[in-house]
Protein backbone atom coordinates (compact mmCIF):
# COMPACT_ATOMS: atom_id res chain seq x y z
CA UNK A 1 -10.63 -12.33 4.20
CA UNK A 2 -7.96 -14.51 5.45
CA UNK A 3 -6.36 -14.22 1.59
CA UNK A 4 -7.01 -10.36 1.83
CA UNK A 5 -4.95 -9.53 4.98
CA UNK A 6 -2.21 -12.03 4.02
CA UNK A 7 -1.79 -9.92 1.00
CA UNK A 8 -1.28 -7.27 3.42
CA UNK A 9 1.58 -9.08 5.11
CA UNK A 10 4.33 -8.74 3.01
CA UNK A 11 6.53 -5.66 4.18
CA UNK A 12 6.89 -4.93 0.37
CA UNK A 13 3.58 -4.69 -0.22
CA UNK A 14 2.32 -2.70 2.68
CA UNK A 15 5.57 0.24 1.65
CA UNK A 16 3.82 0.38 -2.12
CA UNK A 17 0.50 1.01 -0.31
CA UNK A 18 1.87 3.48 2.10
CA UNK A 19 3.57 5.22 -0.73
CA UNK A 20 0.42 4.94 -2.89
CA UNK A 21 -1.91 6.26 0.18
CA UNK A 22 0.43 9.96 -0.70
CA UNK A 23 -1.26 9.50 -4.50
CA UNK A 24 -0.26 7.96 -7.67
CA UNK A 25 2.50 6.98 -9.22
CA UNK A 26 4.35 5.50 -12.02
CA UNK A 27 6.02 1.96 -11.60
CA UNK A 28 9.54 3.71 -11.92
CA UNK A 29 8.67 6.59 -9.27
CA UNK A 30 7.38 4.01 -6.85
CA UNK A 31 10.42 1.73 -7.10
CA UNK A 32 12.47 4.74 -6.39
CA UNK A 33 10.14 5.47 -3.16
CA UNK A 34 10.70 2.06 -2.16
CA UNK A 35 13.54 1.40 -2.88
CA UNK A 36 12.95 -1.62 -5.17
CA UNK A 37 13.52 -2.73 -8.49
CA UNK A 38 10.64 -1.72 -11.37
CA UNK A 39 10.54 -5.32 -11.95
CA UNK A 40 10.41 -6.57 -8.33
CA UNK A 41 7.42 -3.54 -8.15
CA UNK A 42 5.30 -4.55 -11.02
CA UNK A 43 4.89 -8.05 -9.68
CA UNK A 44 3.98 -6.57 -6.39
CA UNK A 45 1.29 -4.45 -8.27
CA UNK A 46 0.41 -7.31 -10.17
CA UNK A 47 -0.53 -9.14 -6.77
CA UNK A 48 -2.18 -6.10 -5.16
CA UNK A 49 -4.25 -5.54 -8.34
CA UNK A 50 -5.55 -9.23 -7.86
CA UNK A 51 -7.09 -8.58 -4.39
CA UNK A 52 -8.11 -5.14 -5.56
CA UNK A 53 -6.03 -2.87 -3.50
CA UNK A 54 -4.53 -1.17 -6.46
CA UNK A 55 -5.90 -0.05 -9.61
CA UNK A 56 -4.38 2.36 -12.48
CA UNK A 57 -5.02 4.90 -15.20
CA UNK A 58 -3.09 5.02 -18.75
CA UNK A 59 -2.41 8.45 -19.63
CA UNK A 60 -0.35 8.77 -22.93
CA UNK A 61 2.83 6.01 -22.81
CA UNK A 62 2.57 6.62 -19.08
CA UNK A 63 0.79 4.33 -16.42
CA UNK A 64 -0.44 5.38 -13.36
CA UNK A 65 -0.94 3.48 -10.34
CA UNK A 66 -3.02 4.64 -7.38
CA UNK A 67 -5.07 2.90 -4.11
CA UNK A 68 -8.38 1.43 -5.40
CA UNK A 69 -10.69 3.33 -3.34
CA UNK A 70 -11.37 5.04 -0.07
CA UNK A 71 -11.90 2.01 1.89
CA UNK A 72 -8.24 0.81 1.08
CA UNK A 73 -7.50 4.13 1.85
CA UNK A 74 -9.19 4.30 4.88
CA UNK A 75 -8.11 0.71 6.16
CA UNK A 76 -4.44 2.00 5.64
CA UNK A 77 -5.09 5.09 7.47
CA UNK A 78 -6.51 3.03 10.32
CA UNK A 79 -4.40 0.43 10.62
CA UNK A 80 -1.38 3.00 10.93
CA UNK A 81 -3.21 4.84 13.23
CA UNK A 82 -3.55 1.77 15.70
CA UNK A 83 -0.46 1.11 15.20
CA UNK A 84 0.50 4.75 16.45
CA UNK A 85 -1.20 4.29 19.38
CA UNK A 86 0.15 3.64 22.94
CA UNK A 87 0.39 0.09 23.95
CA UNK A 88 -2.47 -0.78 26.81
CA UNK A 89 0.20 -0.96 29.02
CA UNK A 90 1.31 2.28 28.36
CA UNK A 91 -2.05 3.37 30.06
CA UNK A 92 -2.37 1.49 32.74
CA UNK A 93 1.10 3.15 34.15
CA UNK A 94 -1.29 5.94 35.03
């Protein structure tokens, strides 16, 4: 788990996840997103495929990257969620 979540620390990583969570792209559409090179991009990939955040579909010439499933779906929902919320401190001003 330990190897899992420090996958999930990289700041590059976790903006090709949030742009993947919209739906799938190519490599050059999500370096454009992210404002990172395609090569810089595929190696991310590359790592996120390893810990199985990321898989992809070939259509044609074209490849097609996408989140692996709903549970990386739904951890990046929640984590962004908690993140959204008001610090506890927030709510004890009350």
């Amino acid at each position: 788990m330990a190897e899992f979540f420090g996958t999930l620390g990289d700041p590059n990583r976790w903006r090709i996840l949030s742009a993947l969570a919209q739906g799938e792209l190519r490599v050059r559409d999500l370096a454009e997103t992210v404002d990172m090179t395609e090569s810089a991009v595929s190696h991310q990939l590359r790592v996120l495929r390893t810990m199985r955040l990321v898989g992809y579909r070939k259509h044609g010439r074209n490849v097609f990257y996408s989140l692996k499933d709903h549970h990386i779906l739904n951890l990046y929902r929640d984590v962004s969620e908690h993140l959204d919320e008001p610090d506890d401190e927030d709510l004890d001003s009350d």
